[in-house]
C-alpha atoms as a PDB file:
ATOM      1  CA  UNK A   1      39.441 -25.228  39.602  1.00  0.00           C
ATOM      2  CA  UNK A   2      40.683 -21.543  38.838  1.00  0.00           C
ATOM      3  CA  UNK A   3      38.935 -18.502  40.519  1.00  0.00           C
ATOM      4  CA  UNK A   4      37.928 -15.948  38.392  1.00  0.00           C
ATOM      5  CA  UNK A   5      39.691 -12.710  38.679  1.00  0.00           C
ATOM      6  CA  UNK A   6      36.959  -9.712  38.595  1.00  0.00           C
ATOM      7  CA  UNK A   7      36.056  -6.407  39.558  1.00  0.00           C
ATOM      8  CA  UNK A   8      32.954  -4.531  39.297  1.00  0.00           C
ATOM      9  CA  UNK A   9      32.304  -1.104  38.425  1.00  0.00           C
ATOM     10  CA  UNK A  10      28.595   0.472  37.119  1.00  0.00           C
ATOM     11  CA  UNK A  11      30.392   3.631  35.957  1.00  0.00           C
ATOM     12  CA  UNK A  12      28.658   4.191  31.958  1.00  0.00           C
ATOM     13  CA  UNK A  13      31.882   4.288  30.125  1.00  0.00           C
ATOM     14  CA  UNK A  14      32.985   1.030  31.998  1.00  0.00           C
ATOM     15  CA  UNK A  15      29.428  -0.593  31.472  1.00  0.00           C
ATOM     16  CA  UNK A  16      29.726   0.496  27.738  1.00  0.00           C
ATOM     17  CA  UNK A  17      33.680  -0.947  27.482  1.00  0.00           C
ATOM     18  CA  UNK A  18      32.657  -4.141  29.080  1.00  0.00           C
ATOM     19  CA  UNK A  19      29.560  -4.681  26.595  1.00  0.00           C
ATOM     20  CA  UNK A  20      31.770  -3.986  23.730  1.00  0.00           C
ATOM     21  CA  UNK A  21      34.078  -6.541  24.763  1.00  0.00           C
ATOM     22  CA  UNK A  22      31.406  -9.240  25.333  1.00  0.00           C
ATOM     23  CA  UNK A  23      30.675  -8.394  21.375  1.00  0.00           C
ATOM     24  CA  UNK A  24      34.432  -8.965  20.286  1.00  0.00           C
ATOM     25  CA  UNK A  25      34.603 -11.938  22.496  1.00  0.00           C
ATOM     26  CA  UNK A  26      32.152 -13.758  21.309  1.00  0.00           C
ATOM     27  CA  UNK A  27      32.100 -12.820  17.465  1.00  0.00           C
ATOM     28  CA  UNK A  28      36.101 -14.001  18.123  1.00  0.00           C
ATOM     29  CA  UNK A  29      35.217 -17.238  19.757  1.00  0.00           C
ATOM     30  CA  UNK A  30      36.363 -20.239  16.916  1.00  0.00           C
ATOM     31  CA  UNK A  31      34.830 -22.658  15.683  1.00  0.00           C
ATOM     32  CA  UNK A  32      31.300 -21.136  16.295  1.00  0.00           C
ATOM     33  CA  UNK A  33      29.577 -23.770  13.729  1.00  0.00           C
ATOM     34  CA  UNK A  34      27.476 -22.015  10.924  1.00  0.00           C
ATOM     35  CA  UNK A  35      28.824 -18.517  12.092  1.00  0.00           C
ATOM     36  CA  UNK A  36      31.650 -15.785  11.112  1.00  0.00           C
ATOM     37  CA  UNK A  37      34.510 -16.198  13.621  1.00  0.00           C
ATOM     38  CA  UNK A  38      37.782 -15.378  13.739  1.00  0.00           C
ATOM     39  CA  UNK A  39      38.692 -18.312  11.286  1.00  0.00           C
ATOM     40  CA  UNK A  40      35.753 -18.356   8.850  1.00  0.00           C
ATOM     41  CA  UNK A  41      33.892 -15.673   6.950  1.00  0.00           C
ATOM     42  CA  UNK A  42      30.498 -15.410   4.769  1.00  0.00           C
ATOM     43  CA  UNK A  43      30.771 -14.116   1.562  1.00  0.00           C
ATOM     44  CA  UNK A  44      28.949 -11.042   2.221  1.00  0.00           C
ATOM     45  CA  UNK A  45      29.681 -10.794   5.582  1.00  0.00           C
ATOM     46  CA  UNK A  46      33.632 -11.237   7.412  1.00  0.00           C
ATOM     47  CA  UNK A  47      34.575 -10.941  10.710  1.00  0.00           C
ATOM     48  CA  UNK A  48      36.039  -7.724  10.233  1.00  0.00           C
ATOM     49  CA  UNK A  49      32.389  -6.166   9.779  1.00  0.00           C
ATOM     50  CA  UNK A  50      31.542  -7.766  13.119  1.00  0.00           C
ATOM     51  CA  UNK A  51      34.593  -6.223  15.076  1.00  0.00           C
ATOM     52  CA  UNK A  52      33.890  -2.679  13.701  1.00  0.00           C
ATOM     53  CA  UNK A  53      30.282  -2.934  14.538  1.00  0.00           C
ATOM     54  CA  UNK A  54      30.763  -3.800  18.301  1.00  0.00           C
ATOM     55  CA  UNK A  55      33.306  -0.914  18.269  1.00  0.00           C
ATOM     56  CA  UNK A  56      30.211   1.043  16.741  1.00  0.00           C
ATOM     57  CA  UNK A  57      27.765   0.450  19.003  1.00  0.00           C
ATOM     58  CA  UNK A  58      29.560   1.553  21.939  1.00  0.00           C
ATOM     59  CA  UNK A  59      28.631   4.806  22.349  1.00  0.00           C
ATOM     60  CA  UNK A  60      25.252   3.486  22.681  1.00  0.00           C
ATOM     61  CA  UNK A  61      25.625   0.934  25.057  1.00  0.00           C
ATOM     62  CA  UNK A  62      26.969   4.385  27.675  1.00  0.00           C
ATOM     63  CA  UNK A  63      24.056   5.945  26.341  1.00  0.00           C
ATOM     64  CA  UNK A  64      21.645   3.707  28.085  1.00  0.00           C
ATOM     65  CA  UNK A  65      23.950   2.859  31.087  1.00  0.00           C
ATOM     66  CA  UNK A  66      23.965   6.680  31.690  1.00  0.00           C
ATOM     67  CA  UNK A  67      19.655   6.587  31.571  1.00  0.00           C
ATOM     68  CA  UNK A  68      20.160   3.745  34.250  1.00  0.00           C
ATOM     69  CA  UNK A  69      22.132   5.915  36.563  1.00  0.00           C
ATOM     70  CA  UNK A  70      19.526   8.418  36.255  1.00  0.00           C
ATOM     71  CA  UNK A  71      17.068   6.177  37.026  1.00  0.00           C
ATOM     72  CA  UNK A  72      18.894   4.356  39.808  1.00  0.00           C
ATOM     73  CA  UNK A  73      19.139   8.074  41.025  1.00  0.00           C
ATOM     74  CA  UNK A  74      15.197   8.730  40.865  1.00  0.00           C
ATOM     75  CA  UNK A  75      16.067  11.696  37.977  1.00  0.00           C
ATOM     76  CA  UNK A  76      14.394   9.830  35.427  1.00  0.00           C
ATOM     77  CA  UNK A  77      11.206   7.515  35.067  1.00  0.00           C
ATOM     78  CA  UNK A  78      12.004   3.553  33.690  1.00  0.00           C
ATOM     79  CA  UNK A  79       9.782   4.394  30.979  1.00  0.00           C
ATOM     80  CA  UNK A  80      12.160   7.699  29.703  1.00  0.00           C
ATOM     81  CA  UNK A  81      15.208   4.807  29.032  1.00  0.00           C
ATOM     82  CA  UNK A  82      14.355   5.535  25.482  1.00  0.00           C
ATOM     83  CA  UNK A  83      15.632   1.516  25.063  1.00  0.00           C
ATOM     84  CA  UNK A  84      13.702   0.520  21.726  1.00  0.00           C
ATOM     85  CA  UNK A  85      15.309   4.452  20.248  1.00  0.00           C
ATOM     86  CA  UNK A  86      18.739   3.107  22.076  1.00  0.00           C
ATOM     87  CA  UNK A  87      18.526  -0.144  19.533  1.00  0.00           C
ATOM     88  CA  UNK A  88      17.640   1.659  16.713  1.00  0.00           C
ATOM     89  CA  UNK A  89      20.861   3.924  17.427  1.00  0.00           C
ATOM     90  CA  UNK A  90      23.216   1.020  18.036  1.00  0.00           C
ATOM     91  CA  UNK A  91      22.098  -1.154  14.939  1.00  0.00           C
ATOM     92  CA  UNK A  92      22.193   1.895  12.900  1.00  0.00           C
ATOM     93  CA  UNK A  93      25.383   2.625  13.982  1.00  0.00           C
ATOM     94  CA  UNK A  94      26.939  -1.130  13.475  1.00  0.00           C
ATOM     95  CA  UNK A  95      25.316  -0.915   9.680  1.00  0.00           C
ATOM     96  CA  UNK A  96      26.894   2.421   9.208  1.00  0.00           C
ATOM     97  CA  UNK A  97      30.568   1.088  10.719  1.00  0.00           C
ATOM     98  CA  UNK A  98      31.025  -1.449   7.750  1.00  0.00           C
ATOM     99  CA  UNK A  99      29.613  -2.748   4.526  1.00  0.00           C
ATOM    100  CA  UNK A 100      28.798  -6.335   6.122  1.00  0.00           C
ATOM    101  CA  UNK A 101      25.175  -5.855   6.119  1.00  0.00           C
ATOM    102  CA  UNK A 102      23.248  -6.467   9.218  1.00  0.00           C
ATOM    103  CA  UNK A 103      26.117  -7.472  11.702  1.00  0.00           C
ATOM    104  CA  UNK A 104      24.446  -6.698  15.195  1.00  0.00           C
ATOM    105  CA  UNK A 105      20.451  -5.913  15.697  1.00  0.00           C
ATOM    106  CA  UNK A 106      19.738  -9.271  17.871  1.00  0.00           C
ATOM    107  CA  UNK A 107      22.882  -8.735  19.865  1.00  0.00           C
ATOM    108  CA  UNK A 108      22.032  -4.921  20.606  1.00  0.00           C
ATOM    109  CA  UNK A 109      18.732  -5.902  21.527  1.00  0.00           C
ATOM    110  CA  UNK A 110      19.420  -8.092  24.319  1.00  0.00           C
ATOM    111  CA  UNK A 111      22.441  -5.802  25.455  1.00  0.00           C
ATOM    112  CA  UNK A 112      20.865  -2.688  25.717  1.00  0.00           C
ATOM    113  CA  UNK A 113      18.548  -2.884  28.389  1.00  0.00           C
ATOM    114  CA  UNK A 114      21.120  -5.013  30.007  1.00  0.00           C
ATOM    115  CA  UNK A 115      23.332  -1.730  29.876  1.00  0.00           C
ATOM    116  CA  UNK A 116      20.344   0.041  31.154  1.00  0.00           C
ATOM    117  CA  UNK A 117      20.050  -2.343  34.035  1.00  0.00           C
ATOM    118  CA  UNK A 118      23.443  -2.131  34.894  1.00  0.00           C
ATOM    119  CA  UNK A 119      23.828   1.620  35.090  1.00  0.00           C
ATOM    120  CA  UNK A 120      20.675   0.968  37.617  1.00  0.00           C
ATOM    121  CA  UNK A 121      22.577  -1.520  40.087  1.00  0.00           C
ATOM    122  CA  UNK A 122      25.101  -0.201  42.555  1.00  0.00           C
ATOM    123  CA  UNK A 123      28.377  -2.130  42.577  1.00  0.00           C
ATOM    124  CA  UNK A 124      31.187  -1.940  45.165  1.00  0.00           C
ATOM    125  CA  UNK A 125      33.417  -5.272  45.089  1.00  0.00           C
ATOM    126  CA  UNK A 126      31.035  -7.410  42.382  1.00  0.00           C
ATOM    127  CA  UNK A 127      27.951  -7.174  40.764  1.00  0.00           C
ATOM    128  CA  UNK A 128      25.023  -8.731  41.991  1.00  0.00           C
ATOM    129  CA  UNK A 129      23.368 -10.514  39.134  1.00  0.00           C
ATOM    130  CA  UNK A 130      20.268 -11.176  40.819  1.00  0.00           C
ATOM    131  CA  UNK A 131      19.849  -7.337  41.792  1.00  0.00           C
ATOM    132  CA  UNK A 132      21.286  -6.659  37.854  1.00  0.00           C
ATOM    133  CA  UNK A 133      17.971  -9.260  36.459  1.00  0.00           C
ATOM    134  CA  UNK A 134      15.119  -7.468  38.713  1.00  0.00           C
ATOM    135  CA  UNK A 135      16.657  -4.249  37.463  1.00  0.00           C
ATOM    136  CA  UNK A 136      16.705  -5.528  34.095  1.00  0.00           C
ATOM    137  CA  UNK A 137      12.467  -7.037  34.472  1.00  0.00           C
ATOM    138  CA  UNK A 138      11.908  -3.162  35.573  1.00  0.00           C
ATOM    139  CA  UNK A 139      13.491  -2.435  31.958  1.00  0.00           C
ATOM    140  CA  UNK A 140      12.170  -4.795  29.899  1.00  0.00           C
ATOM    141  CA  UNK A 141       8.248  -4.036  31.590  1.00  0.00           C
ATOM    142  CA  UNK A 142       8.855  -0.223  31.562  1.00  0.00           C
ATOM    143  CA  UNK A 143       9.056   0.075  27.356  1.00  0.00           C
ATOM    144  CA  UNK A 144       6.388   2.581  25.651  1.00  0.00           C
ATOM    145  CA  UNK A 145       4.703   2.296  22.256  1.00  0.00           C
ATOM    146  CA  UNK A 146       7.571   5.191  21.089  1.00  0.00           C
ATOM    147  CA  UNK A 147       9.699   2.057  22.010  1.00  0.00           C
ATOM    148  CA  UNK A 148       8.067  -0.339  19.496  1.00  0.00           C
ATOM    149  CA  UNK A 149       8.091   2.342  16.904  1.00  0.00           C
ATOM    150  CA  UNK A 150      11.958   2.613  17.506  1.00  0.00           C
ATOM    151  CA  UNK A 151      12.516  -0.966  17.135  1.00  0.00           C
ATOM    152  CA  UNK A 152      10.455  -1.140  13.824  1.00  0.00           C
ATOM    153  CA  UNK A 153      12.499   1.194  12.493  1.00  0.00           C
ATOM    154  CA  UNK A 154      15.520  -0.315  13.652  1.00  0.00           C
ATOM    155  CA  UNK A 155      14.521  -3.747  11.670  1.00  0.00           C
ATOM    156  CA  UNK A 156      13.641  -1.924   8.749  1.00  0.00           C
ATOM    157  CA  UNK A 157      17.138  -0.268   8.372  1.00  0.00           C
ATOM    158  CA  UNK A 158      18.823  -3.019   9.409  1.00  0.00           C
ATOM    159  CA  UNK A 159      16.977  -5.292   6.415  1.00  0.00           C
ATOM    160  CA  UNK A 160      16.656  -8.026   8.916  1.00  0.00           C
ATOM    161  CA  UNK A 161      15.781 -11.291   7.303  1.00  0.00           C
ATOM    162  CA  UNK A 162      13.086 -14.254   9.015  1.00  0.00           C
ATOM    163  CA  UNK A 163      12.080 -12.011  11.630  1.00  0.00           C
ATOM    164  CA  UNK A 164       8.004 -13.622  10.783  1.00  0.00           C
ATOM    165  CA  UNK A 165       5.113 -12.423  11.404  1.00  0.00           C
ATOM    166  CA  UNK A 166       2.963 -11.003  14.163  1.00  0.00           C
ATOM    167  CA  UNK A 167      -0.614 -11.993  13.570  1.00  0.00           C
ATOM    168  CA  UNK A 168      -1.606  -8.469  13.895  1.00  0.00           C
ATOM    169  CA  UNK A 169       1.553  -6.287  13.595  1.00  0.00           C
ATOM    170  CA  UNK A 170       3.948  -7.283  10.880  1.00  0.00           C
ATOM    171  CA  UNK A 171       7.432  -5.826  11.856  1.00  0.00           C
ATOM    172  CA  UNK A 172       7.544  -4.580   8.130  1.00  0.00           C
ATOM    173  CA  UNK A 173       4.220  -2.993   7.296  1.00  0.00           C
ATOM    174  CA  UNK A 174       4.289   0.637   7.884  1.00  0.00           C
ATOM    175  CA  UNK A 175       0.691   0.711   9.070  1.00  0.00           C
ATOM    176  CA  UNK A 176       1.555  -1.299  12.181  1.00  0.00           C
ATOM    177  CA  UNK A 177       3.315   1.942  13.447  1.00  0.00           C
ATOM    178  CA  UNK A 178      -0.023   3.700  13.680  1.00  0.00           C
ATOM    179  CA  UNK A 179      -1.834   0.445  15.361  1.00  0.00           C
ATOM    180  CA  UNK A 180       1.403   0.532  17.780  1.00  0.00           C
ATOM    181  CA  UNK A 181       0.665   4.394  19.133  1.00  0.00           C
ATOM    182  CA  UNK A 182      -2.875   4.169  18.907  1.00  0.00           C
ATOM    183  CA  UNK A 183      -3.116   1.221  21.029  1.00  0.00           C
ATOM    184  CA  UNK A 184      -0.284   2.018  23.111  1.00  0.00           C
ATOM    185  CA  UNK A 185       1.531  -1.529  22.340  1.00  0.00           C
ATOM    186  CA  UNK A 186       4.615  -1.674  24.600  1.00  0.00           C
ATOM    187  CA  UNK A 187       7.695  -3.434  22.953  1.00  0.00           C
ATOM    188  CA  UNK A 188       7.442  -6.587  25.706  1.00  0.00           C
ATOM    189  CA  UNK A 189       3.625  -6.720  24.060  1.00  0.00           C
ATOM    190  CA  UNK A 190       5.054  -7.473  20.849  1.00  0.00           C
ATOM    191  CA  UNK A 191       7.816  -9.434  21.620  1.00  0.00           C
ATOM    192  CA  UNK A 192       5.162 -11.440  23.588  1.00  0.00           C
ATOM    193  CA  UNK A 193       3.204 -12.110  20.123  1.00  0.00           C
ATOM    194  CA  UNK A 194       6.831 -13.489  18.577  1.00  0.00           C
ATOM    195  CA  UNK A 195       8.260 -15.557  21.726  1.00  0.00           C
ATOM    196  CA  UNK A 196       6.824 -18.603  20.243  1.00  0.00           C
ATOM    197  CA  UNK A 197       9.108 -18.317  17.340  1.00  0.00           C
ATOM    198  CA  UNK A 198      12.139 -15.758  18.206  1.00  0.00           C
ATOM    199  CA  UNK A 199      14.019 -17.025  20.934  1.00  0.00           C
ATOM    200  CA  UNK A 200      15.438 -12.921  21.680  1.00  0.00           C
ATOM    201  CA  UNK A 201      11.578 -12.403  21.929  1.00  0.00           C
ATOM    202  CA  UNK A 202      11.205 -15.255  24.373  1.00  0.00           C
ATOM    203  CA  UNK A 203      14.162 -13.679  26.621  1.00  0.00           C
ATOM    204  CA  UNK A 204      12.316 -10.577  26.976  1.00  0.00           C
ATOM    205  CA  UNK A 205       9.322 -12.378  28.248  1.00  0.00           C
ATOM    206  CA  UNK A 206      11.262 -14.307  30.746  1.00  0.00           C
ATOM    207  CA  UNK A 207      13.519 -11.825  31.698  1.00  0.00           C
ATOM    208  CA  UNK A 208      16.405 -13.649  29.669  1.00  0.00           C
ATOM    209  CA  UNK A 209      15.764 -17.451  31.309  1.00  0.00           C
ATOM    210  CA  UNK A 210      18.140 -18.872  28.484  1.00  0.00           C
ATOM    211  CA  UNK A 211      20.991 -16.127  29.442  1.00  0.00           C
ATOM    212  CA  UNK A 212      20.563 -16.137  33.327  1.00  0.00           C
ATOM    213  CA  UNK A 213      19.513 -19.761  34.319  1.00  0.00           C
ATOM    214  CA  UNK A 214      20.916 -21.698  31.400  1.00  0.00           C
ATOM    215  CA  UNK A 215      23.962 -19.757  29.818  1.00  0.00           C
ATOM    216  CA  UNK A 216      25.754 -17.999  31.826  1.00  0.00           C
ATOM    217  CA  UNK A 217      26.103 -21.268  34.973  1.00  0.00           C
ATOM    218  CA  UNK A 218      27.211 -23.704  32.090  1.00  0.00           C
ATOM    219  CA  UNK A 219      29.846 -20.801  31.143  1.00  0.00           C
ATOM    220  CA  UNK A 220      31.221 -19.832  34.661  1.00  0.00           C
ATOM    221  CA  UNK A 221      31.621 -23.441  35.092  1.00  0.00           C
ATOM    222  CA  UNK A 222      33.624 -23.845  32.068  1.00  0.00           C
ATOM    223  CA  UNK A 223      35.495 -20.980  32.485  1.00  0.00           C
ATOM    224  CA  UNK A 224      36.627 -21.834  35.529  1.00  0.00           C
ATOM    225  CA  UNK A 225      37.826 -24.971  35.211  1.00  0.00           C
ATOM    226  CA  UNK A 226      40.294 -24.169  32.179  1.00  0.00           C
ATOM    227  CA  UNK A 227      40.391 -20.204  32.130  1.00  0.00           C
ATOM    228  CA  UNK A 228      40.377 -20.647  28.178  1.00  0.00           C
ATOM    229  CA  UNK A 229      37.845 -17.686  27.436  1.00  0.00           C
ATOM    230  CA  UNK A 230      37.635 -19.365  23.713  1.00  0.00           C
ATOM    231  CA  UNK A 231      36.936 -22.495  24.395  1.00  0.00           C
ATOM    232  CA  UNK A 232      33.921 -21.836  27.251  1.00  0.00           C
ATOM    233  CA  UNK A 233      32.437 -19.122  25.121  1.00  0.00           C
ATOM    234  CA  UNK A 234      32.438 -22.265  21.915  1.00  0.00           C
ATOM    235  CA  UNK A 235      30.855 -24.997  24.308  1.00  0.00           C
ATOM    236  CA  UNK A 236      28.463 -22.369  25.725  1.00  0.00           C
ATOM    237  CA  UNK A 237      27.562 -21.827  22.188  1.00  0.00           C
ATOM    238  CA  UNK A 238      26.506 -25.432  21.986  1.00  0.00           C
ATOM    239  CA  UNK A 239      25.172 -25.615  25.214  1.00  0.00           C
ATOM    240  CA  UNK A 240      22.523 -23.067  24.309  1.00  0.00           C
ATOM    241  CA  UNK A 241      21.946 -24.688  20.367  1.00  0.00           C
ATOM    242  CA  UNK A 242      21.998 -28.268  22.180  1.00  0.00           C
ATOM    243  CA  UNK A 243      19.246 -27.091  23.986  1.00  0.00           C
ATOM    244  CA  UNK A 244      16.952 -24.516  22.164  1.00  0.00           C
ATOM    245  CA  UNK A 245      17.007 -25.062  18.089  1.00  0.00           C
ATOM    246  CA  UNK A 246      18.066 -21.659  16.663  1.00  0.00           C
ATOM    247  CA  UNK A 247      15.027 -20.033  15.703  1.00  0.00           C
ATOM    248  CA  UNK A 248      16.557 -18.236  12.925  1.00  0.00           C
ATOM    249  CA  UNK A 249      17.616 -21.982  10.853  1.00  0.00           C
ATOM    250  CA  UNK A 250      14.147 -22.990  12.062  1.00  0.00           C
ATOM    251  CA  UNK A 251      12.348 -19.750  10.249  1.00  0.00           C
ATOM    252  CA  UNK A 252      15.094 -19.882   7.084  1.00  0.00           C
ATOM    253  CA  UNK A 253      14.913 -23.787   6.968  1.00  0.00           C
ATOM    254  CA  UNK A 254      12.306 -25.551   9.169  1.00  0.00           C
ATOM    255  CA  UNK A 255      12.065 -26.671  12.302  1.00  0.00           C
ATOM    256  CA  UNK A 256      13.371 -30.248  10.886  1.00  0.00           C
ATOM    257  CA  UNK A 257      16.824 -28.555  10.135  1.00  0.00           C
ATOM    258  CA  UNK A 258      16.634 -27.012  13.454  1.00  0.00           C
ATOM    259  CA  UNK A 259      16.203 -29.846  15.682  1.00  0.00           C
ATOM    260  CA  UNK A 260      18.878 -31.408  13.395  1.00  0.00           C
ATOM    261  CA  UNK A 261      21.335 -28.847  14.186  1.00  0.00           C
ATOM    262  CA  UNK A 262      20.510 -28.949  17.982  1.00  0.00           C
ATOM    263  CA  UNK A 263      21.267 -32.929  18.278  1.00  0.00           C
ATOM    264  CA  UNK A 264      24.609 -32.481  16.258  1.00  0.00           C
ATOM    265  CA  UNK A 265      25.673 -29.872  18.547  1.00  0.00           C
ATOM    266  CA  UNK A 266      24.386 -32.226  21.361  1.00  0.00           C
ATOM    267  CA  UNK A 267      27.037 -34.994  20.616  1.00  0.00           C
ATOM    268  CA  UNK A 268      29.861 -32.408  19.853  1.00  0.00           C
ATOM    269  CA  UNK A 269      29.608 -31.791  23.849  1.00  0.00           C
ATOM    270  CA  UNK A 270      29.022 -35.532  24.867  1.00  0.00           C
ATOM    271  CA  UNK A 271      32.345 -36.270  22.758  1.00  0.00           C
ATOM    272  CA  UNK A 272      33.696 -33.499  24.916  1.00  0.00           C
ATOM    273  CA  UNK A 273      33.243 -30.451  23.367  1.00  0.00           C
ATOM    274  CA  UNK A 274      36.134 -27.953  22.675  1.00  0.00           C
ATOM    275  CA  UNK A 275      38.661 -29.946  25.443  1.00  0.00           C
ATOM    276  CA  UNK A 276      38.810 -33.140  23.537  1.00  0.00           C
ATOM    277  CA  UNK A 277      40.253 -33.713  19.975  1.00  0.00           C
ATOM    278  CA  UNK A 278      37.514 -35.815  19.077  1.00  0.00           C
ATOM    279  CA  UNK A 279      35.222 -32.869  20.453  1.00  0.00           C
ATOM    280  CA  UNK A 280      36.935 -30.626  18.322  1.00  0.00           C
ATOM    281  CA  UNK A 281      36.916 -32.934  14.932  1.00  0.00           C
ATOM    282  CA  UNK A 282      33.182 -32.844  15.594  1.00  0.00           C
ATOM    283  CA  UNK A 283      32.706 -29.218  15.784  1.00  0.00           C
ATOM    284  CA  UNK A 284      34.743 -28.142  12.707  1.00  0.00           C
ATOM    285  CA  UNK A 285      32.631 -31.119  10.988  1.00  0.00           C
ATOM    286  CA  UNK A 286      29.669 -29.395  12.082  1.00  0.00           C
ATOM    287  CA  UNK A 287      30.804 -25.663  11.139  1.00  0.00           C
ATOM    288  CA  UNK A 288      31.367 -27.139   7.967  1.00  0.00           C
ATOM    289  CA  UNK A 289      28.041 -29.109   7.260  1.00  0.00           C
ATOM    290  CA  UNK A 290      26.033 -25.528   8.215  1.00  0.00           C
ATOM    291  CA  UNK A 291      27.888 -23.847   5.630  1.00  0.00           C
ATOM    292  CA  UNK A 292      26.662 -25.904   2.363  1.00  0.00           C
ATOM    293  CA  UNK A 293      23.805 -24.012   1.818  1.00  0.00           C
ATOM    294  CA  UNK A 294      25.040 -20.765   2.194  1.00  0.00           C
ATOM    295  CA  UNK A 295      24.105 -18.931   5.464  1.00  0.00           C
ATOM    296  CA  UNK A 296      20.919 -20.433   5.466  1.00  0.00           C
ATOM    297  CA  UNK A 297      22.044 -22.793   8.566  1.00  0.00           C
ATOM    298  CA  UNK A 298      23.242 -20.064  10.188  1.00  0.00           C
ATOM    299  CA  UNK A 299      22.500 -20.196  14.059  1.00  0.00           C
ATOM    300  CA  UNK A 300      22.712 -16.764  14.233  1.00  0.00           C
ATOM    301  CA  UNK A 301      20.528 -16.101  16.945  1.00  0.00           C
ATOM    302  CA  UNK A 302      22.575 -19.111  19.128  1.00  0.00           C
ATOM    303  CA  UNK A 303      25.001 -16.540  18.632  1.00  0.00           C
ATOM    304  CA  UNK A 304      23.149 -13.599  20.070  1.00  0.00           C
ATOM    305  CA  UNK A 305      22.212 -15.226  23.126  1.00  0.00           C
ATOM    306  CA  UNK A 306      26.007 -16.353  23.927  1.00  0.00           C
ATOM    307  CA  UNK A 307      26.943 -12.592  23.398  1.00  0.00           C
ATOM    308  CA  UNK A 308      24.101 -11.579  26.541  1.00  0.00           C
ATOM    309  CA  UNK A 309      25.995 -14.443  28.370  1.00  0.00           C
ATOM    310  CA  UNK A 310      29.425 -13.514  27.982  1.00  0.00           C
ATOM    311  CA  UNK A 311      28.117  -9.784  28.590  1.00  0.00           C
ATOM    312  CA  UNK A 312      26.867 -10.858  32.506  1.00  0.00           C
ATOM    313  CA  UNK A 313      30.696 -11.730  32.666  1.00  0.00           C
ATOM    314  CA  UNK A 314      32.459  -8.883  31.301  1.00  0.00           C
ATOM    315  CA  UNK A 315      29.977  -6.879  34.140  1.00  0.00           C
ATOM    316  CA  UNK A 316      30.651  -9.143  36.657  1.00  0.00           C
ATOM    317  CA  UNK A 317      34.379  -7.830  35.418  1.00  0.00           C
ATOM    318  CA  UNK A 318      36.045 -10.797  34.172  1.00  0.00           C
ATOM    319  CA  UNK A 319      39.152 -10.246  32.625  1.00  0.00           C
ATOM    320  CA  UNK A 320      40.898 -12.314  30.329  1.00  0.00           C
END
């Protein structure tokens, strides 16, 4: 088994370097099946679009590691982060980088307040992840109503498709801003109402159970036993669809297509995943299927999550 070669450092500009490269990493990892990768592009949307929008949204990701150092320094309150305005900031950012579209909003939202967290925990050899996820719970809980706002905003200019439907506060209707401030409605509130159909939602609420207890072991694993970056960030990828149907197919297609997805993906890793060449035969089979109808089979939020796991590695300082 190899040993992992990292160092830690909480520094903002390192926290911010080490989030962008999580983005690049995993946007470069090939095949992802149903996504844009290195090899394979939508028509709209190329892989291009998704490099300069992780370049993009680097300036935000020291943004909020520099609010956790002020925080981990008792000079600012949780609830000043300014997280959901931080979002807003990156996606607008990645939209404004390229002509792609909408490249980045689910990634950005699971790896800003993981920068914020970060800038909060003190590092000296390597970073404590358990110290990094009750910093990141202080985050998550410590969001204001000016956060939800933010994040509306941030969907709206981003043109986010399949996001659904609160009962009560519809991410598009511009009169769900008032109910927001008036009632004081935290962003974790709202991601609360969605958890049952957004998986990004659901990591909020859990403190990001899918990146923490099921991600990020099956990856270090992986990535220690061949040191292929590539290949562990692919199987990962499956690992997580495998396990939790991509809410975004299951909102664009059903939760038939879904489940469907999740079991294909399941015997692409029981035929050995990315190490085997009949692992391999299966996956490209499988990018290919998801790309029949479009990007309508697009596990695009599969994709978000791996990009939070690979992120607890590049701050944990693994280098390539």
């Amino acid at each position: 088994m190899r040993e992992l070669q990292t160092s830690s450092c909480n520094a903002p500009s390192e926290i911010a370097a080490r989030l962008e490269l999580a983005m690049l990493f995993e946007v470069s990892a090939y095949p992802k099946p149903g996504n844009v990768h290195r090899t394979r592009d939508y028509q709209n949307t190329r892989y291009e679009h998704f490099l300069a929008s992780a370049v993009a949204c680097r300036s935000s990701f020291e943004a909020a590691a520099k609010k956790g150092l002020l925080i981990a320094k008792n000079e600012l309150r949780p609830e000043f982060a300014h997280v959901g305005s931080i979002i807003r900031d990156a996606a607008l950012s990645a939209i404004r980088s390229q002509r792609g579209g909408n490249t980045s909003l689910g990634t950005v939202t699971l790896l800003v307040p993981l920068a914020v967290a970060a800038g909060m925990t003190p590092t000296r050899k390597h970073l404590s992840l358990s110290r990094l996820r009750l910093n990141l719970k202080r985050v998550l809980e410590s969001t204001t109503a000016a956060d939800t706002v933010a994040f509306y905003e941030a969907v709206a200019s981003s043109k986010a498709g399949g996001l659904g439907k609160a009962p009560e506060l519809d991410l598009k209707d511009p009169s769900s801003r008032q109910q927001i401030l008036r009632r004081n409605i935290r962003m974790i509130d709202v991601f609360q109402l969605a958890a049952g159909w957004d998986s990004i939602c659901l990591e909020w609420t859990t403190v990001y159970s899918i990146t923490f207890d099921l991600g990020y072991p099956y990856f270090k694993k992986e990535l220690s036993k061949t040191g292929d970056i590539n290949g562990a960030t692919v199987d990962t990828y499956l690992r997580i669809l495998s396990a939790r149907p991509d809410t975004l197919i299951a909102r664009k297609a059903g939760t038939r297509k879904a489940g469907w997805t999740s079991n294909r993906a399941k015997r692409a890793l029981a035929l050995g995943g990315s190490k085997t060449i009949a692992g391999r035969k299966q996956i490209e089979r499988l990018d290919e299927e998801l790309r029949t109808d479009g990007n309508i089979l697009n596990p695009g939020t599969t994709a978000d999550l791996t990009a939070a796991v690979v992120a607890l590695a590049t701050l944990s300082g693994y280098r390539p």
